[in-house]
C-alpha atoms as a PDB file:
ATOM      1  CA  UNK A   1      62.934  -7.891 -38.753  1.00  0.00           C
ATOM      2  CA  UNK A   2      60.617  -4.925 -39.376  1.00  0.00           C
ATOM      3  CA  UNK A   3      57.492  -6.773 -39.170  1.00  0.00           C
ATOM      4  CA  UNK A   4      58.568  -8.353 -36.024  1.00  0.00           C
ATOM      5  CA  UNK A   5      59.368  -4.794 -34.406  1.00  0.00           C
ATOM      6  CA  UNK A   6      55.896  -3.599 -35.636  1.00  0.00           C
ATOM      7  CA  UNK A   7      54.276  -6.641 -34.110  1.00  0.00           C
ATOM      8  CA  UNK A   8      55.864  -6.039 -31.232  1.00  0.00           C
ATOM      9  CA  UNK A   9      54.923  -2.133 -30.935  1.00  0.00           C
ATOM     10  CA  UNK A  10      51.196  -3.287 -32.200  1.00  0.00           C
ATOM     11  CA  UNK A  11      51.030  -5.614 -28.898  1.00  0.00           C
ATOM     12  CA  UNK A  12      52.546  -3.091 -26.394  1.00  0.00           C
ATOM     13  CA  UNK A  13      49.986  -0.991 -27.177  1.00  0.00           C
ATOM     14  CA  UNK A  14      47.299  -3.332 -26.978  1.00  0.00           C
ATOM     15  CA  UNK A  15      48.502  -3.964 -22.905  1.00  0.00           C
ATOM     16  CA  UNK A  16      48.752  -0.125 -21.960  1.00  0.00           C
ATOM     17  CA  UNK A  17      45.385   0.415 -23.874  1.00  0.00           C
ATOM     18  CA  UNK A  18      44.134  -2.156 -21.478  1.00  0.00           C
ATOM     19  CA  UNK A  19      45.076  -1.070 -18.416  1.00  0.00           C
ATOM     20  CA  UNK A  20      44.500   2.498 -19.044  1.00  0.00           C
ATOM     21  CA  UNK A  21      40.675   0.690 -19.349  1.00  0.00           C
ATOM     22  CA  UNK A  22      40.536  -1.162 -16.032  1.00  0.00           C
ATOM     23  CA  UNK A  23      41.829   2.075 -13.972  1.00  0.00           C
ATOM     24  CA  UNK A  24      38.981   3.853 -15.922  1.00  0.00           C
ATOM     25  CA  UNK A  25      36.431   0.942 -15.177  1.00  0.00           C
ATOM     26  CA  UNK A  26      36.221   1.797 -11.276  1.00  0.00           C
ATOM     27  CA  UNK A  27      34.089   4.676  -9.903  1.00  0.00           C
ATOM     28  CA  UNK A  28      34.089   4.250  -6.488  1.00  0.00           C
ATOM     29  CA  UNK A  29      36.956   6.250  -4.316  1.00  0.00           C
ATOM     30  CA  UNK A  30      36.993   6.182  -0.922  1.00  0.00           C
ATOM     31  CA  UNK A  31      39.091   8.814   1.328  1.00  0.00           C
ATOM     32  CA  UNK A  32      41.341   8.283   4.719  1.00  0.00           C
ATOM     33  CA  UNK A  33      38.529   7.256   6.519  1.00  0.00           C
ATOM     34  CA  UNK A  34      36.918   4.336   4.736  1.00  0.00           C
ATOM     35  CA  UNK A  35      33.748   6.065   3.035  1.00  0.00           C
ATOM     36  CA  UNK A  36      32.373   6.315   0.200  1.00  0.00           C
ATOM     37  CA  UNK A  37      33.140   9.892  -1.170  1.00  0.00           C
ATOM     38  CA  UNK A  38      31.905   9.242  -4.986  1.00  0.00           C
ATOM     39  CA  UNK A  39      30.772   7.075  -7.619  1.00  0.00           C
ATOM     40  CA  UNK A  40      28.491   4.163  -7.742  1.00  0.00           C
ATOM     41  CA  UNK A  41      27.631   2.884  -3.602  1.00  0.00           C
ATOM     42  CA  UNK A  42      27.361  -1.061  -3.302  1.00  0.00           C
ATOM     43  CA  UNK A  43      24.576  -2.439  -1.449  1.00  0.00           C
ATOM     44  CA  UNK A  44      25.167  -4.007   1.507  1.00  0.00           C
ATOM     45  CA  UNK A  45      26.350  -7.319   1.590  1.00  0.00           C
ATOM     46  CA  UNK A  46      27.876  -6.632  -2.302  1.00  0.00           C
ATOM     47  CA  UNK A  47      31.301  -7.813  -2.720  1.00  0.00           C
ATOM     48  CA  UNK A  48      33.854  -5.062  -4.318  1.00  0.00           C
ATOM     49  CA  UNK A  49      36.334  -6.072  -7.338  1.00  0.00           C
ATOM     50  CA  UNK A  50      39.071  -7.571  -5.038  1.00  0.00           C
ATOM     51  CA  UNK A  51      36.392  -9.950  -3.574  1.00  0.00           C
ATOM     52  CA  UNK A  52      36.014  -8.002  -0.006  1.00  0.00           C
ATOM     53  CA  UNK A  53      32.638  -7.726   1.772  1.00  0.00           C
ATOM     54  CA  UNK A  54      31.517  -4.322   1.610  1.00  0.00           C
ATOM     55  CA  UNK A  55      29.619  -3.086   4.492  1.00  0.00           C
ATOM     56  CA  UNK A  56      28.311   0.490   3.205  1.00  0.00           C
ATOM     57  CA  UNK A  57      25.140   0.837   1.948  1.00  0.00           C
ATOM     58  CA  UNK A  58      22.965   3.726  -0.018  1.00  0.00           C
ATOM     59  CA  UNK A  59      22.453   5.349   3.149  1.00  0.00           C
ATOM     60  CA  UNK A  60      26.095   6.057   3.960  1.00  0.00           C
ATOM     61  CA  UNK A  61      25.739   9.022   1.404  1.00  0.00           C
ATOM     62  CA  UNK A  62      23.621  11.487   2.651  1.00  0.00           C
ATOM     63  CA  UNK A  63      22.428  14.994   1.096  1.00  0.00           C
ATOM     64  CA  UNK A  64      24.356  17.468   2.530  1.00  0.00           C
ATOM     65  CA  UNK A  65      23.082  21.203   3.344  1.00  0.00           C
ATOM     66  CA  UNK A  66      18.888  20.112   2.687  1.00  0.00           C
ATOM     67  CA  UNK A  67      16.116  21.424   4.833  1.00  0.00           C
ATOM     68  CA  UNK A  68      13.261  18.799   4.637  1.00  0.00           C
ATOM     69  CA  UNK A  69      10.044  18.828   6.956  1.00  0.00           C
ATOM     70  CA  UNK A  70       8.455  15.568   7.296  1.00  0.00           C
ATOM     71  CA  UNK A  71       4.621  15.240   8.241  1.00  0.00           C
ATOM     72  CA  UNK A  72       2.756  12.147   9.159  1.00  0.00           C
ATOM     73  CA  UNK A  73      -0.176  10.516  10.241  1.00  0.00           C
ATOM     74  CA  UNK A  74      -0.555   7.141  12.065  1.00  0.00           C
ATOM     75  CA  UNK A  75      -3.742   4.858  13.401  1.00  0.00           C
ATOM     76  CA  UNK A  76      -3.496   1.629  15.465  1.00  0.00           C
ATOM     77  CA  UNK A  77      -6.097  -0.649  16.618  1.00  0.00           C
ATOM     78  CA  UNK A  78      -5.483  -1.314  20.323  1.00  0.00           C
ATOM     79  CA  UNK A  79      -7.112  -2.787  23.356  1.00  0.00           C
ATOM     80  CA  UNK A  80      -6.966   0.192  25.629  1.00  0.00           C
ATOM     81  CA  UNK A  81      -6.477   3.514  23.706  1.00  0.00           C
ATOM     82  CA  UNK A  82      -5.753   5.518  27.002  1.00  0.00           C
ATOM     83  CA  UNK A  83      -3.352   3.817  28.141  1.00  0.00           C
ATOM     84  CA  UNK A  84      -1.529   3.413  24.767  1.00  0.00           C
ATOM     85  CA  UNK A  85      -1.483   7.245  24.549  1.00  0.00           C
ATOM     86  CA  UNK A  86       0.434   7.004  28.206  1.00  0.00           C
ATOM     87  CA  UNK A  87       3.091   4.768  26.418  1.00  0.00           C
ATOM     88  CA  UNK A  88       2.958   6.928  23.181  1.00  0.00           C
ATOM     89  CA  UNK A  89       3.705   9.934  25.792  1.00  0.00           C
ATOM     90  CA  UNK A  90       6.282   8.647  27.213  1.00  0.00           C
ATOM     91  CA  UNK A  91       8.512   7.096  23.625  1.00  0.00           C
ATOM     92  CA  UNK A  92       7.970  10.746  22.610  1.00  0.00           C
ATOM     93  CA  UNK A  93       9.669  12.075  25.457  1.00  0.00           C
ATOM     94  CA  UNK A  94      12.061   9.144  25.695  1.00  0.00           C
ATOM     95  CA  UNK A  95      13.106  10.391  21.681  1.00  0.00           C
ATOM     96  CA  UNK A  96      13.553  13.866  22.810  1.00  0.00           C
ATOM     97  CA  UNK A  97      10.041  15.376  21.509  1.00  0.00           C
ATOM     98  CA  UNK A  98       6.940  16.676  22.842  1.00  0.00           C
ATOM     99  CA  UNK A  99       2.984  16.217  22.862  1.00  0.00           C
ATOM    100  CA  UNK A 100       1.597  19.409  21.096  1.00  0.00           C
ATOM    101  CA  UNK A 101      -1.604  17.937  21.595  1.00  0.00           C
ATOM    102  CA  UNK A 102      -3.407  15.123  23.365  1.00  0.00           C
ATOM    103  CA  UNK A 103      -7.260  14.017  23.832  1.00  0.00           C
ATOM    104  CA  UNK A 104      -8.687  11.120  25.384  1.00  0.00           C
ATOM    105  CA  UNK A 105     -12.212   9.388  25.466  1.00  0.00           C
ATOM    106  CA  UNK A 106     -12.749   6.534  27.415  1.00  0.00           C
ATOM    107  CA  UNK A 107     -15.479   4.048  26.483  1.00  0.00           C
ATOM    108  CA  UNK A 108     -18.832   4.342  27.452  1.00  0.00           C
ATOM    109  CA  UNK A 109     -21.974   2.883  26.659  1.00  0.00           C
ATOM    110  CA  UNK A 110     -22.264   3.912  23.114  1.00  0.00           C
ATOM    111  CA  UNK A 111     -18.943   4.844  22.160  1.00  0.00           C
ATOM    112  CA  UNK A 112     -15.614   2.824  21.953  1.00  0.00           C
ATOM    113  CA  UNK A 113     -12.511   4.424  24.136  1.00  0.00           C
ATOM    114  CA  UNK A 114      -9.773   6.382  21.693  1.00  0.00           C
ATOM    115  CA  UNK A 115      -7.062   8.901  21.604  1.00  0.00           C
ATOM    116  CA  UNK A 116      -5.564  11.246  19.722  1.00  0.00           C
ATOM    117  CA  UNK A 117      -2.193  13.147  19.919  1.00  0.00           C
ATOM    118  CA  UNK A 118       0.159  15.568  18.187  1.00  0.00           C
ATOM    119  CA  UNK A 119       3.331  14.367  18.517  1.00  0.00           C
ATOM    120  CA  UNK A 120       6.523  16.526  17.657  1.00  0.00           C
ATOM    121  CA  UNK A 121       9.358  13.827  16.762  1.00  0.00           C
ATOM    122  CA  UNK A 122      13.450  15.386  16.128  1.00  0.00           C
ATOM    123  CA  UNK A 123      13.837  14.174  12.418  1.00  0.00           C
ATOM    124  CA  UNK A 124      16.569  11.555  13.415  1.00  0.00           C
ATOM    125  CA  UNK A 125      14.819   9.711  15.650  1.00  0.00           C
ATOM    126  CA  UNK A 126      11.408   9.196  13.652  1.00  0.00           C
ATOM    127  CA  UNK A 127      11.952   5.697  12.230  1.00  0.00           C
ATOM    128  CA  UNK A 128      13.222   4.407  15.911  1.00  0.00           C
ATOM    129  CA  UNK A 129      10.077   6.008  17.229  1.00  0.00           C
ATOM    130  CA  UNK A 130       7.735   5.003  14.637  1.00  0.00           C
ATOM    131  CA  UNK A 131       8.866   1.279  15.646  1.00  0.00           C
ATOM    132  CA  UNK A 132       8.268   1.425  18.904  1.00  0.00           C
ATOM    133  CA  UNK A 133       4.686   2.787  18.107  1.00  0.00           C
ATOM    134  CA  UNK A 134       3.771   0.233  15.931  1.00  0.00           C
ATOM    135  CA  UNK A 135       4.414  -1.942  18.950  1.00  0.00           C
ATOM    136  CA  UNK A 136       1.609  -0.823  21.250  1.00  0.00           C
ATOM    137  CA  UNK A 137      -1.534  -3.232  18.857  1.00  0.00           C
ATOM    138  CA  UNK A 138      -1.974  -3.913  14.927  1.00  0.00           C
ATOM    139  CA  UNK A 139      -1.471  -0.797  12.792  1.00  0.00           C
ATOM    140  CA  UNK A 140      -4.578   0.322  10.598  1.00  0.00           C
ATOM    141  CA  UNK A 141      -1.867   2.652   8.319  1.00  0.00           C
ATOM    142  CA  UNK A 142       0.976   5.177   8.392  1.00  0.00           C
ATOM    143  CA  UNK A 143       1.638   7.379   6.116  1.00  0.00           C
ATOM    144  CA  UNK A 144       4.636  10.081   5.750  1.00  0.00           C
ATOM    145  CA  UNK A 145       5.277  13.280   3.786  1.00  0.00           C
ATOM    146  CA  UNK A 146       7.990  14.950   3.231  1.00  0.00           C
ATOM    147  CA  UNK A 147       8.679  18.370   1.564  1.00  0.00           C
ATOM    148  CA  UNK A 148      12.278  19.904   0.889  1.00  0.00           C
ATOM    149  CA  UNK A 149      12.198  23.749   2.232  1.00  0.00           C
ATOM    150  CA  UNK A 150      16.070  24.368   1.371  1.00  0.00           C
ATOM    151  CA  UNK A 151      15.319  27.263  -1.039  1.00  0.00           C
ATOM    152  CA  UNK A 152      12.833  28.978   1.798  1.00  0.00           C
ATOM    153  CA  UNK A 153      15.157  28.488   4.439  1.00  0.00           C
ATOM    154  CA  UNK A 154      18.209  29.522   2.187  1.00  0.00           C
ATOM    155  CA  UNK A 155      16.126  32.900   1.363  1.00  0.00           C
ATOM    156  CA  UNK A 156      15.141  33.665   4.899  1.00  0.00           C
ATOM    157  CA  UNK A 157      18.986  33.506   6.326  1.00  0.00           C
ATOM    158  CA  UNK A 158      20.006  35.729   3.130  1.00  0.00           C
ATOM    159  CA  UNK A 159      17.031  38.156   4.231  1.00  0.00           C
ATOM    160  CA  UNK A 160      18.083  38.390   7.754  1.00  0.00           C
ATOM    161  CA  UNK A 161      21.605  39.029   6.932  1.00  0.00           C
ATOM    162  CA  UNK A 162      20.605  41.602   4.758  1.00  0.00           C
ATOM    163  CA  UNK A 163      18.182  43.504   7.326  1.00  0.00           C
ATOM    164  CA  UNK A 164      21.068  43.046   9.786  1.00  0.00           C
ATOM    165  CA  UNK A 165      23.542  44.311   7.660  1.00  0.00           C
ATOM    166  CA  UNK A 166      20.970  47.524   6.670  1.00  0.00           C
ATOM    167  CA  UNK A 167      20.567  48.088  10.915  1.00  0.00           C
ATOM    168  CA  UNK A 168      24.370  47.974  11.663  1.00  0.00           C
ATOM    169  CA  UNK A 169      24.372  50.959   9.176  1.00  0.00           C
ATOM    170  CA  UNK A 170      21.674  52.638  10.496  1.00  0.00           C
ATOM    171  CA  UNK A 171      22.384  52.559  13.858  1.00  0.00           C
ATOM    172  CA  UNK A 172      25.945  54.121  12.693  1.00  0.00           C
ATOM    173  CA  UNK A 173      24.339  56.545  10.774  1.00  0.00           C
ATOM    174  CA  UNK A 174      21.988  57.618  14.089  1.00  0.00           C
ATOM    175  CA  UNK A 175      24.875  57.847  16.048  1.00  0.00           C
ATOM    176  CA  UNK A 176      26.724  60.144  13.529  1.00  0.00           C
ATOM    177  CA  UNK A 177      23.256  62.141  12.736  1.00  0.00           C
ATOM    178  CA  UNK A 178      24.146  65.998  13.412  1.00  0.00           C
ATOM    179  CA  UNK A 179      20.269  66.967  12.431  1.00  0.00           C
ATOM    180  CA  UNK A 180      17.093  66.552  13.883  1.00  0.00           C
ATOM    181  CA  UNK A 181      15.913  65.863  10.580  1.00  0.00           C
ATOM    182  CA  UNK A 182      17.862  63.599   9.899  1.00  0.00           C
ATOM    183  CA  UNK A 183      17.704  62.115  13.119  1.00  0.00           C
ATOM    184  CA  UNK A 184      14.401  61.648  13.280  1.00  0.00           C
ATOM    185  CA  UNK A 185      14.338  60.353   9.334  1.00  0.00           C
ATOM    186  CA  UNK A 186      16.866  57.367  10.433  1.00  0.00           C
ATOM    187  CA  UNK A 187      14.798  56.573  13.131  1.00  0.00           C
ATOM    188  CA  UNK A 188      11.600  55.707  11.313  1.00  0.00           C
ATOM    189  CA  UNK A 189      13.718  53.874   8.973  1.00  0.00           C
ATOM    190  CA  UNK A 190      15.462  51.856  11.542  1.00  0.00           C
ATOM    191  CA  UNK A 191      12.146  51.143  13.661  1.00  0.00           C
ATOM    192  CA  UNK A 192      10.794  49.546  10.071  1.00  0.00           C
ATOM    193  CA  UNK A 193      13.864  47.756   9.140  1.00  0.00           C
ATOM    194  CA  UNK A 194      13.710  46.187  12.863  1.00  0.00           C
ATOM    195  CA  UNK A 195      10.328  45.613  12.776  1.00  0.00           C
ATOM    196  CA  UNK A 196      11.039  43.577   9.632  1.00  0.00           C
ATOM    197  CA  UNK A 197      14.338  41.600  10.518  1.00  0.00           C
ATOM    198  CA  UNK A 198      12.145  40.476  13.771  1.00  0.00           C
ATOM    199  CA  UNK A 199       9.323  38.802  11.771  1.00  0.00           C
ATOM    200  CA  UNK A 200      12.064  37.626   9.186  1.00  0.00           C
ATOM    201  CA  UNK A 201      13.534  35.793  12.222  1.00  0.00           C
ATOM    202  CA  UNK A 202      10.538  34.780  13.882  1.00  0.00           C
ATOM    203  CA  UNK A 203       9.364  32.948  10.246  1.00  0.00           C
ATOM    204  CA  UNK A 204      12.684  31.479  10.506  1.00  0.00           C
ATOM    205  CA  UNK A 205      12.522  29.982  14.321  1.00  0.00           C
ATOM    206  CA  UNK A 206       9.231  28.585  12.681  1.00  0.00           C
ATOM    207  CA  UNK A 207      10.502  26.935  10.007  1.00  0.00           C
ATOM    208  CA  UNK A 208      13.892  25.578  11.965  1.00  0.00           C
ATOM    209  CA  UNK A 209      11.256  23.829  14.386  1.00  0.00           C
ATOM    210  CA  UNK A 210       9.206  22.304  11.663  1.00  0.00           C
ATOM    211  CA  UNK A 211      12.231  21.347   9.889  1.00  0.00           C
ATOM    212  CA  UNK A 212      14.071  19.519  13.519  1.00  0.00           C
ATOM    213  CA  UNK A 213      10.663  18.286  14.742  1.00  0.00           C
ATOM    214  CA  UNK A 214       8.682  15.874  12.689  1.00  0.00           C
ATOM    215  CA  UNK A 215       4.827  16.200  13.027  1.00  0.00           C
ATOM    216  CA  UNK A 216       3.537  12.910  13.644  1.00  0.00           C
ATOM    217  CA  UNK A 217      -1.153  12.671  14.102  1.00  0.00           C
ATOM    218  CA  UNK A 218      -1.565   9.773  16.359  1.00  0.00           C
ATOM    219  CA  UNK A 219      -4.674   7.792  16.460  1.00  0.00           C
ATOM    220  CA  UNK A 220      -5.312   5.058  19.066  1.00  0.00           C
ATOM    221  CA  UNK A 221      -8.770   3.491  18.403  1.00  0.00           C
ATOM    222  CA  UNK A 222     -10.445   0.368  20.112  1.00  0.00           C
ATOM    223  CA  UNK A 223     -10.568  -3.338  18.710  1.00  0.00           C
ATOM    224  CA  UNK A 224     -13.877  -3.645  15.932  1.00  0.00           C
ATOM    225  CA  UNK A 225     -13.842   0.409  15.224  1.00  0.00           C
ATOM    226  CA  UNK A 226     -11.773   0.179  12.195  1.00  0.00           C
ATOM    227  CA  UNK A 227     -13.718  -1.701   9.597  1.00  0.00           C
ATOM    228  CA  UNK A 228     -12.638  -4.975   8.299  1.00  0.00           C
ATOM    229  CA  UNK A 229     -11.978  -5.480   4.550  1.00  0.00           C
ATOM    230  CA  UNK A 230     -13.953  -6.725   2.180  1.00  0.00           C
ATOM    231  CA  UNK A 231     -14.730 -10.435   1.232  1.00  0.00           C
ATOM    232  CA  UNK A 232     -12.362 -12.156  -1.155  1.00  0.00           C
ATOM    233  CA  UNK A 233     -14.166 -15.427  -2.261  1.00  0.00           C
ATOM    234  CA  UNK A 234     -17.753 -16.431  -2.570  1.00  0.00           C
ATOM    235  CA  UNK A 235     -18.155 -18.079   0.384  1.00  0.00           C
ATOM    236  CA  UNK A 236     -16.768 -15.240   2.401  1.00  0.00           C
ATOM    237  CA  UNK A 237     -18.804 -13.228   0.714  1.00  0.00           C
ATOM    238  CA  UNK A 238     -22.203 -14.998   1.558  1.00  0.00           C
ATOM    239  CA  UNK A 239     -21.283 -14.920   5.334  1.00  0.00           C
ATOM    240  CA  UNK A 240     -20.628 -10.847   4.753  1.00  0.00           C
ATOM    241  CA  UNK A 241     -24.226 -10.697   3.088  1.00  0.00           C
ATOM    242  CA  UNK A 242     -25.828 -12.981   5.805  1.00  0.00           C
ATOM    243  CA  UNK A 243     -24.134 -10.718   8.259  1.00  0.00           C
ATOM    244  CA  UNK A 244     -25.496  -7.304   6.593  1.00  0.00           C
ATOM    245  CA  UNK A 245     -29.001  -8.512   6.216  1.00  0.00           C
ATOM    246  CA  UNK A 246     -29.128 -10.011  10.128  1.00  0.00           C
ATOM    247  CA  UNK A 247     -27.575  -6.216  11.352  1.00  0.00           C
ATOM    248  CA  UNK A 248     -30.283  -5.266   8.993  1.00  0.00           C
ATOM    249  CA  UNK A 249     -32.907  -7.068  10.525  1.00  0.00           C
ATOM    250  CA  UNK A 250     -31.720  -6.205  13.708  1.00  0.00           C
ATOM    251  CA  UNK A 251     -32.302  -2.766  12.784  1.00  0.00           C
ATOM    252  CA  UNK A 252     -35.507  -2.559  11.718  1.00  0.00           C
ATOM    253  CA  UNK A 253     -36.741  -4.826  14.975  1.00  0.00           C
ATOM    254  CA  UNK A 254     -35.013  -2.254  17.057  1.00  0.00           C
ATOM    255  CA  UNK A 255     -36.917   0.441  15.194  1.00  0.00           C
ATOM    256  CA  UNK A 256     -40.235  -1.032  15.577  1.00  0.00           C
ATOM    257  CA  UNK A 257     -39.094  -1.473  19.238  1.00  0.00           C
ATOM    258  CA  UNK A 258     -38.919   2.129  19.294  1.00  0.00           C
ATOM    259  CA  UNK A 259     -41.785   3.133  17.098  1.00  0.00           C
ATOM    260  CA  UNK A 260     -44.483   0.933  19.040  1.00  0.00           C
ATOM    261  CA  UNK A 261     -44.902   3.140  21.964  1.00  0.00           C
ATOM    262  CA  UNK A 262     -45.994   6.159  19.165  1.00  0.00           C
ATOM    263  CA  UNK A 263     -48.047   3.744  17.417  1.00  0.00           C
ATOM    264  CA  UNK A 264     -50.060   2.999  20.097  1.00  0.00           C
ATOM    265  CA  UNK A 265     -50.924   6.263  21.622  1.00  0.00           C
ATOM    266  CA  UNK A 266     -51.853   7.393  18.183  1.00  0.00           C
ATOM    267  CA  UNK A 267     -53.989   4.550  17.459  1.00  0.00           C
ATOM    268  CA  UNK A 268     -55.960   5.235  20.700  1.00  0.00           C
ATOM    269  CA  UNK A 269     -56.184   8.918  19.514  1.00  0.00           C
ATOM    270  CA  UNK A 270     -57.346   8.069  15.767  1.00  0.00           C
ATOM    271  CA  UNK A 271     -60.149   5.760  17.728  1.00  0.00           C
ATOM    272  CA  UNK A 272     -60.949   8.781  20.106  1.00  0.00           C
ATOM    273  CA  UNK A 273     -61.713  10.841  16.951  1.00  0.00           C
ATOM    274  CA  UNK A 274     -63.234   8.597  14.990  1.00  0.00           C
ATOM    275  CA  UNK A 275     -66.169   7.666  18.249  1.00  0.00           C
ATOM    276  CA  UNK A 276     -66.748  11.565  18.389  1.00  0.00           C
ATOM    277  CA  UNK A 277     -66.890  12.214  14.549  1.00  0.00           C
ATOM    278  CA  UNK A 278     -69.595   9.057  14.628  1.00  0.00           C
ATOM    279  CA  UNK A 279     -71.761  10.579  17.257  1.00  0.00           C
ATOM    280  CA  UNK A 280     -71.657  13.729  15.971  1.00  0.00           C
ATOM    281  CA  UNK A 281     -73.141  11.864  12.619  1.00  0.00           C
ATOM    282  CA  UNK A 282     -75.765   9.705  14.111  1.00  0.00           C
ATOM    283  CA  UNK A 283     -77.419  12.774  16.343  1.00  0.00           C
ATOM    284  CA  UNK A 284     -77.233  15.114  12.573  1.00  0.00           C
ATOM    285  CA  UNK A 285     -79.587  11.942  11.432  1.00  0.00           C
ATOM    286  CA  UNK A 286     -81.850  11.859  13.988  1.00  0.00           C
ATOM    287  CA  UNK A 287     -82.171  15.783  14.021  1.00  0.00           C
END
């Protein structure tokens, strides 16, 4: 009868042991709302433990409280550059940004049309934008930076707070002042301190742009100015050498086209010279 009890007590502990392990097993909480507040985040189209599609994905979490400028640069290969930069203009201002700077060259006869532009993209509407761009020919290559400024912009607000704190009290201290002394010792103190807290917030105006406005270097260039890429098999690499030594060819015709006119005139100069030089030498011998 014992040994039955203890088998017993053995095999109730086995189940609470158990489920005290599956309530343990699962990291992922979610609050009132439906989100994902912590643990593990499925991707999408995962299915949870109770078979469920779950439509979150990575992205759902985002970093709270960080301060990130992104930079970028972009080139694409279209037919007409200028007008492109019109269109490029005008998704910029569609997004809610600006043109910092813009240039245009139209083709002429030996140079290709292009443009260039500054463009000053809010953060959350980069990607959007950046698809639309890639819309107006064949992109050459993008390329995107970004650098996490939290602990600069996290010292700048403590600095300001601190001058402002430091010119409340001065300006108290002024108004209290019963010296001229001292009245005119608080005053250079105060003109410094506000001189300070002005730049302080100036640096920070700066760095609040930077950080809502990505910087985006647009380049619009004309079809055959970016370079193709290199041969990958033999034969395509006979037609690139066939093709170099023809341009090459081509070259050096064009420079003897150029070079004949000089040629000429100083042939007929060298003969000049060399007639005078002879007569000169035949009336010596007769002399």
């Amino acid at each position: 009868m014992r040994r039955t009890w203890g088998v017993i007590a053995v095999l109730l502990t086995a189940v609470l042991l158990a489920g005290c392990t599956a309530n343990s097993g699962s990291s992922v909480t979610t609050d009132s709302s439906g989100s994902i507040s912590s643990g593990a985040v499925p991707a999408e189209g995962d299915k949870a433990g109770d078979g469920s599609l779950v439509t979150g994905t990575t992205g759902a979490v985002k970093t709270t409280n960080r301060d990130v400028i992104t930079t970028g640069s972009m080139s694409i290969t279209t037919t007409d550059p200028v007008a492109a930069s019109e269109t490029a203009v005008t998704l910029t201002e569609q997004a809610g940004g600006r043109v910092d700077s813009r240039s245009e060259n139209p083709a002429t006869d030996i140079q290709p049309a292009s443009a260039h532009l500054t463009l000053r993209i809010p953060s959350d509407e980069l990607d959007r934008t950046l698809a639309d761009l890639k819309k107006l020919g064949t992109l050459n290559f993008v390329t995107l930076t970004a650098e996490d400024v939290t602990q600069q912009s996290q010292d700048l607000d403590a600095r300001i707070t601190a001058l402002t704190t430091s010119v409340d009290r001065l300006l108290a201290l002024m108004a209290s002042a019963t010296t001229t002394a001292d009245l005119i010792s608080i005053e250079s103190t105060l003109s410094s301190r506000q001189g300070e807290l002005e730049s302080q917030r100036s640096q920070r105006d700066f760095l609040a742009d930077q950080i809502d406005y990505s910087t985006l270097q647009l380049d619009l260039v004309s079809e055959g100015t970016v370079a193709a890429g290199g041969p990958d098999n033999f034969w395509t690499g006979i037609t690139a050498g066939w093709s170099a030594l023809a341009a090459a060819l081509g070259g050096l015709l064009i420079g003897l086209g150029v070079a004949l006119p000089w040629l000429v005139v100083l042939a007929i100069f060298g003969a000049i010279v060399l007639l005078i030089v002879r007569l000169f030498t035949r009336r010596r011998k007769a002399a």
